[in-house]
Protein backbone atom coordinates (compact mmCIF):
# COMPACT_ATOMS: atom_id res chain seq x y z
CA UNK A 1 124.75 21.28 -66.89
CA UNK A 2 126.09 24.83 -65.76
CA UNK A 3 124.82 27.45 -63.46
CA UNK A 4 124.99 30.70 -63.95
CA UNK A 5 124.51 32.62 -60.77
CA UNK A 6 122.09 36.12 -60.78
CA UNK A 7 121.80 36.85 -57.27
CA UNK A 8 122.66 35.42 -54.17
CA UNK A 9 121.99 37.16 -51.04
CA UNK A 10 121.10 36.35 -47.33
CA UNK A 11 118.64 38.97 -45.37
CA UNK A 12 116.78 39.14 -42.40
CA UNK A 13 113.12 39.24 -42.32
CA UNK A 14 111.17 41.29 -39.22
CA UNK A 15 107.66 39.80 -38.27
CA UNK A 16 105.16 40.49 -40.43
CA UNK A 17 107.43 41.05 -43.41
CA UNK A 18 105.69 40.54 -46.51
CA UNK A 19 107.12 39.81 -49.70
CA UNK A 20 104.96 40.64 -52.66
CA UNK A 21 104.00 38.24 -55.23
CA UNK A 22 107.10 37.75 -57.68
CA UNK A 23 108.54 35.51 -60.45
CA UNK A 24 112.12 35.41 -61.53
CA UNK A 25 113.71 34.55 -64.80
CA UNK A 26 116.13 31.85 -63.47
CA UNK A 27 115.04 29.02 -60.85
CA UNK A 28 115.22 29.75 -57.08
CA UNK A 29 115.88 28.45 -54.10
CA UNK A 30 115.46 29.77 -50.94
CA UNK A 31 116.61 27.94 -47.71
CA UNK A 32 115.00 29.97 -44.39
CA UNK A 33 118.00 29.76 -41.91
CA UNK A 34 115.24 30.36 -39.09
CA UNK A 35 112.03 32.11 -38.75
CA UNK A 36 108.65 31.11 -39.47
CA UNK A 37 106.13 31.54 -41.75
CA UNK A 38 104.27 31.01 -44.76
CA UNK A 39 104.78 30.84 -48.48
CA UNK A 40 102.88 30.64 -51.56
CA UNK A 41 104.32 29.51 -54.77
CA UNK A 42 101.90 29.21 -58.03
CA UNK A 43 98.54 29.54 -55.46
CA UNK A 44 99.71 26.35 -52.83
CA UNK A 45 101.03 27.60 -49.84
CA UNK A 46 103.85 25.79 -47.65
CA UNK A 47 104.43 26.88 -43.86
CA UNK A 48 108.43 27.50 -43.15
CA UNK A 49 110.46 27.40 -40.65
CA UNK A 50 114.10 26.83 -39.32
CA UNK A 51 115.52 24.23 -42.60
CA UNK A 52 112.88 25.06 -44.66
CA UNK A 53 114.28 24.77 -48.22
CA UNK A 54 111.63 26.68 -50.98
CA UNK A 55 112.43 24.89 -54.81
CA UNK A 56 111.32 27.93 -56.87
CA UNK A 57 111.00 26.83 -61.08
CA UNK A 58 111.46 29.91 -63.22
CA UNK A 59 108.78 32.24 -64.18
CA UNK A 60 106.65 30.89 -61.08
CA UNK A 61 104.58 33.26 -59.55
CA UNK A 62 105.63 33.08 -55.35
CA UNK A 63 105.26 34.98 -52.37
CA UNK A 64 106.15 35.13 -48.69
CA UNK A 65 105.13 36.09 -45.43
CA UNK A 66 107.43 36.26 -41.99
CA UNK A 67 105.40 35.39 -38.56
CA UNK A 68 108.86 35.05 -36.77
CA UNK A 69 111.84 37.26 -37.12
CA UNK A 70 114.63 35.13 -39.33
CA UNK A 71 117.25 34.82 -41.46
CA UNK A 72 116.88 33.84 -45.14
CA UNK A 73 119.17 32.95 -47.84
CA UNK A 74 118.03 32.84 -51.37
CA UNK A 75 120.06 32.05 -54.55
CA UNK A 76 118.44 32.86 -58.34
CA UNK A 77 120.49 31.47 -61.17
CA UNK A 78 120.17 30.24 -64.68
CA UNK A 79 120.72 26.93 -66.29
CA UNK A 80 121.75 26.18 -69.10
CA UNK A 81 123.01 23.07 -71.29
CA UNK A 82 120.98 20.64 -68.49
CA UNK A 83 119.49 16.93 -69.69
CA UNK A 84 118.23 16.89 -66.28
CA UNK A 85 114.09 16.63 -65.84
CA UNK A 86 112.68 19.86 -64.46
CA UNK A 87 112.50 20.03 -60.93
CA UNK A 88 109.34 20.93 -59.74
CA UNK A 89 107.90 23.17 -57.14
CA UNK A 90 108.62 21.64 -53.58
CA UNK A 91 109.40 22.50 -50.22
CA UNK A 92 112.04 20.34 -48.20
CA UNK A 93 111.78 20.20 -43.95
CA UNK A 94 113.91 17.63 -42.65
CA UNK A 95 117.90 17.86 -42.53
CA UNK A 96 118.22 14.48 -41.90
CA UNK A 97 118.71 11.32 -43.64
CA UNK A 98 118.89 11.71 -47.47
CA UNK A 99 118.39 15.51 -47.19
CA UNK A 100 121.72 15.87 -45.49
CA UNK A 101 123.82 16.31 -48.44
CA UNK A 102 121.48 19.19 -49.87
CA UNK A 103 121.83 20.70 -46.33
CA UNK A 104 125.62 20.78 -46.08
CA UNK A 105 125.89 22.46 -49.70
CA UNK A 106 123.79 25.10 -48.55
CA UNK A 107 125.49 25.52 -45.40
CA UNK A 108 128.22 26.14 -47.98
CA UNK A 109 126.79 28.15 -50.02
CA UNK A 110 125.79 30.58 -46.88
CA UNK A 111 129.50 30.50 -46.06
CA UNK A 112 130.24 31.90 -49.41
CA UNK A 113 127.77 34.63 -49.43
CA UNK A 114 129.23 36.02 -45.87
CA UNK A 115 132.87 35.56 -46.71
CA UNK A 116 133.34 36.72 -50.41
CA UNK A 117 136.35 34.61 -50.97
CA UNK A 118 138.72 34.82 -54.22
CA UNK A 119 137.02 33.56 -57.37
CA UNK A 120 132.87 33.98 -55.61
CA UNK A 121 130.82 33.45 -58.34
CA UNK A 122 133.03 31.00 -59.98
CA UNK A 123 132.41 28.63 -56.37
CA UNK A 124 128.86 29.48 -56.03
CA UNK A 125 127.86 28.46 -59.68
CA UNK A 126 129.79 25.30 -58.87
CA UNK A 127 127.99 24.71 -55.29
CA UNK A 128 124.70 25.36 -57.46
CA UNK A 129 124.98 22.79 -60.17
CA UNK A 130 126.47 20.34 -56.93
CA UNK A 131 122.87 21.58 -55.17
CA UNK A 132 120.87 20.68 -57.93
CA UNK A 133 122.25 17.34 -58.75
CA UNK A 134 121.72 16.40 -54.88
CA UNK A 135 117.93 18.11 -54.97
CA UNK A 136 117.64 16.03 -58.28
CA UNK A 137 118.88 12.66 -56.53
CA UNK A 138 117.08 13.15 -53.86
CA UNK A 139 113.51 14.05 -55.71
CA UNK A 140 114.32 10.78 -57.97
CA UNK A 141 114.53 8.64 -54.88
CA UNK A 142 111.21 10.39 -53.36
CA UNK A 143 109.03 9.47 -57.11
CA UNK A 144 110.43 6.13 -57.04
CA UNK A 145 109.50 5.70 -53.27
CA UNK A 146 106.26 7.01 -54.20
CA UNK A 147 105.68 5.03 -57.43
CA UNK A 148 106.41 1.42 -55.43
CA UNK A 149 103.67 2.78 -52.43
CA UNK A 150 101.46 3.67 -55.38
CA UNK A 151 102.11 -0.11 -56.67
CA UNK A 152 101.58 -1.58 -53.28
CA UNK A 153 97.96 0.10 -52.89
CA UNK A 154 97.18 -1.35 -56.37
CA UNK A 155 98.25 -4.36 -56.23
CA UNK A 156 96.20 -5.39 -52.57
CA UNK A 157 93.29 -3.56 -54.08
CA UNK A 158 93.34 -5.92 -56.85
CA UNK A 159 94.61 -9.14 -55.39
CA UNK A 160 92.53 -8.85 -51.39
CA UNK A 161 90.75 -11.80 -52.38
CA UNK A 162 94.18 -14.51 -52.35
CA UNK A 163 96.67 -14.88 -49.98
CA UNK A 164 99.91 -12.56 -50.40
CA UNK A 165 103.22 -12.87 -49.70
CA UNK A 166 104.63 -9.65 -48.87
CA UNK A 167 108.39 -11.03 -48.65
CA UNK A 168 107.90 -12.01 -52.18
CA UNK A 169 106.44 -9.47 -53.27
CA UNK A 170 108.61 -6.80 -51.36
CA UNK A 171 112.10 -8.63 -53.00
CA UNK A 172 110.06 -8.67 -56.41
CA UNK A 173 110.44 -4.31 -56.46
CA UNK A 174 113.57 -4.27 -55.02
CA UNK A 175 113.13 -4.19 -51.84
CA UNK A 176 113.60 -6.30 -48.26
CA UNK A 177 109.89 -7.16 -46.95
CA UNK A 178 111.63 -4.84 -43.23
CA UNK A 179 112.53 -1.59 -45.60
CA UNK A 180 109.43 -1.76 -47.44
CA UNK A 181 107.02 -2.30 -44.47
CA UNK A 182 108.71 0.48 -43.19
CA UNK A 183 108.33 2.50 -46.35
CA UNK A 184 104.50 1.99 -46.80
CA UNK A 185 103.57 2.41 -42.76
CA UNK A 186 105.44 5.84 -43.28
CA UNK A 187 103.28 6.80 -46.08
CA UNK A 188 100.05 5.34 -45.36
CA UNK A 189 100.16 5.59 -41.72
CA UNK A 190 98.91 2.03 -41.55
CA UNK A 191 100.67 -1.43 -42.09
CA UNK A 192 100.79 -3.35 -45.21
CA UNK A 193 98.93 -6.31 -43.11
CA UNK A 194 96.27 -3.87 -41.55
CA UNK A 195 96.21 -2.07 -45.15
CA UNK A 196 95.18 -5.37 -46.56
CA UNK A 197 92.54 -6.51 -43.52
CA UNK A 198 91.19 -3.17 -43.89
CA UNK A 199 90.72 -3.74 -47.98
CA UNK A 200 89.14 -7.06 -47.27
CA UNK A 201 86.63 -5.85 -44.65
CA UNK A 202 85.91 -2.89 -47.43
CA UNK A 203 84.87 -5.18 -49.90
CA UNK A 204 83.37 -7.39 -47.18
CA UNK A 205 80.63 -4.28 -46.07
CA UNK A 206 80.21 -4.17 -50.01
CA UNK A 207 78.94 -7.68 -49.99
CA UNK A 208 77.10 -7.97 -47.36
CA UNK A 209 74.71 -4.53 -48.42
CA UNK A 210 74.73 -5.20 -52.02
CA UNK A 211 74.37 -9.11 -52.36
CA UNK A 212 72.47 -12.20 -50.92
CA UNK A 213 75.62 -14.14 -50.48
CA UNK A 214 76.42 -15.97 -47.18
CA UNK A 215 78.80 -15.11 -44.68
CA UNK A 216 81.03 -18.50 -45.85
CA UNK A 217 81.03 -17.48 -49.45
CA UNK A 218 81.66 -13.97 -48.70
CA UNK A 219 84.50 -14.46 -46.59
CA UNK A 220 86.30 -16.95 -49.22
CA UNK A 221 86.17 -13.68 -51.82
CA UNK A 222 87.26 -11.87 -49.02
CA UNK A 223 90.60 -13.90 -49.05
CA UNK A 224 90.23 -15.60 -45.58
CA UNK A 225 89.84 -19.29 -45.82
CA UNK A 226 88.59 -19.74 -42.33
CA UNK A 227 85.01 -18.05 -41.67
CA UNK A 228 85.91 -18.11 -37.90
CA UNK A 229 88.66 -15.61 -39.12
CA UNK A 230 86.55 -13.75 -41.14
CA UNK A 231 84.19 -12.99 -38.58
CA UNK A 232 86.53 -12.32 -36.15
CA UNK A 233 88.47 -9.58 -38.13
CA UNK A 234 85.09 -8.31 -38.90
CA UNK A 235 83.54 -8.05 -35.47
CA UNK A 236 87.53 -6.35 -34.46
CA UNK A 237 87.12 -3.65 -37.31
CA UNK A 238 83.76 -2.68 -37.51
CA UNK A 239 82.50 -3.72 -33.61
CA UNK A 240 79.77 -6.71 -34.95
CA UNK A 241 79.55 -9.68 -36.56
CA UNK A 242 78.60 -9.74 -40.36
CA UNK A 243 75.45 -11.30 -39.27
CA UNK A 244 74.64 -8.58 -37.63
CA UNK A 245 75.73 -5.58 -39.69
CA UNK A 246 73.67 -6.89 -42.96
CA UNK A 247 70.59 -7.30 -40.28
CA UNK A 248 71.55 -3.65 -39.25
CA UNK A 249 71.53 -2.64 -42.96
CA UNK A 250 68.31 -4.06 -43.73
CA UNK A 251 66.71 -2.68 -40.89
CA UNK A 252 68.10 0.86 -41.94
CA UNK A 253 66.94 -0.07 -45.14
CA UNK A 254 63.11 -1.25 -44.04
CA UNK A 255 62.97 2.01 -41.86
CA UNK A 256 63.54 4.57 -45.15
CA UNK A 257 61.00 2.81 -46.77
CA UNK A 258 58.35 3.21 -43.88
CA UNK A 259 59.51 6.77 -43.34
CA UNK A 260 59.10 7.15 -47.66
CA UNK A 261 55.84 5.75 -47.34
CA UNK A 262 54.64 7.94 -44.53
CA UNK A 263 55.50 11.14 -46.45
């Protein structure tokens, strides 16, 4: 892969600077040193502010708006010769973690366009192709993150009804049961144990409107072995026993009727 740089400047945006809308022949990236605002690239818009990085594909339409005075440093450049998969609109916040290495070559790159050193462009088209390989490595990491989460959602969806072991399963993509707990609760807000209780009780509400079954056989497709259990994570999720929530629902039911009736 080589980069080929067209422009590489760093200005300073007032409030209420407005950038019209805008595409460029070679990919972008813009990194807002501080400020804050909001940007729109092909019609979704992204706030910014201080370590904000914008990932700009060629020939996208973009724009920008400044709320807060700031400083912003934006590099267009071609590539050429690159196996790598496209990198797709995105907009990076966090300069910790795995985005540090994508930080401290922009941090370089800044340098570069203040100081003007011997041989520039030559340095900046090699800080570029270093930036996109780490922007690459790091987008990689964030599919594949994404792609085992995705898994994860399937898989209890599927399988609520047995027991699961999520050590097993956890070791079986890769990953230690700890790091991928962590993982999912980051995406989904939730646990994977309280994702799964919540999937059960789903399909237990599903049951109890749309069937005659019992509460025993109900709670054995539910995946609890113990109705005691059953009816305890019930009455803990949804505030009443599954007893009582069918009786609710055919009460709500009998009442639409009447009400049908009187009309």
């Amino acid at each position: 892969m080589k980069c080929t740089v067209i422009e590489c400047e760093q200005h300073v945006h007032q409030p209420r600077h407005y950038v019209l809308p805008q595409r460029h022949e070679g990919f972008e990236v813009v990194y807002y040193i501080s400020g804050a605002g909001t940007t729109t690239i092909q019609g979704e818009t992204f706030n910014f502010e201080p370590g904000s990085v914008a990932l700009i594909p060629a020939g996208t339409d973009h724009d920008e708006a400044s709320q807060v005075a700031g400083s912003v440093l934006f590099c267009n450049f071609r590539m050429e010769d690159s196996t790598m998969p496209p990198i797709e609109k995105n907009v990076l916040v966090d300069k910790n973690g795995s985005n540090k290495p994508v930080y401290n070559i922009l941090n370089q790159i800044y340098a570069e366009t203040v100081s003007k050193g011997p041989y520039y462009l030559e340095y900046l088209n090699v800080l570029l192709q270093e930036l996109l390989l780490a922007i690459r490595r790091l987008v990689d990491k964030r599919q594949k993150k994404s792609n085992v989460i995705k898994y994860m959602e399937e898989y209890i969806q599927k399988m609520y009804h047995q027991p699961i072991d999520f050590v097993l399963l956890s070791e079986s993509l890769g990953y230690s049961y700890d790091r991928l707990r962590h993982v999912f609760r980051e995406r989904n807000d939730v646990s994977l144990n309280q994702y799964l209780i919540n999937t059960r009780i789903a399909a237990a509400k599903k049951y109890l409107k749309e069937t005659n079954l019992s509460i025993n056989e109900i709670a054995g497709l539910c995946g609890y072995k113990n109705t005691a259990n059953f009816i305890a994570a019930f009455k803990e999720k949804i505030g009443t026993t599954p007893l009582q929530y069918r009786r609710e629902i055919l009460r709500a039911s009998d009442r639409a009727v009447v009400f049908e009736k009187d009309e």
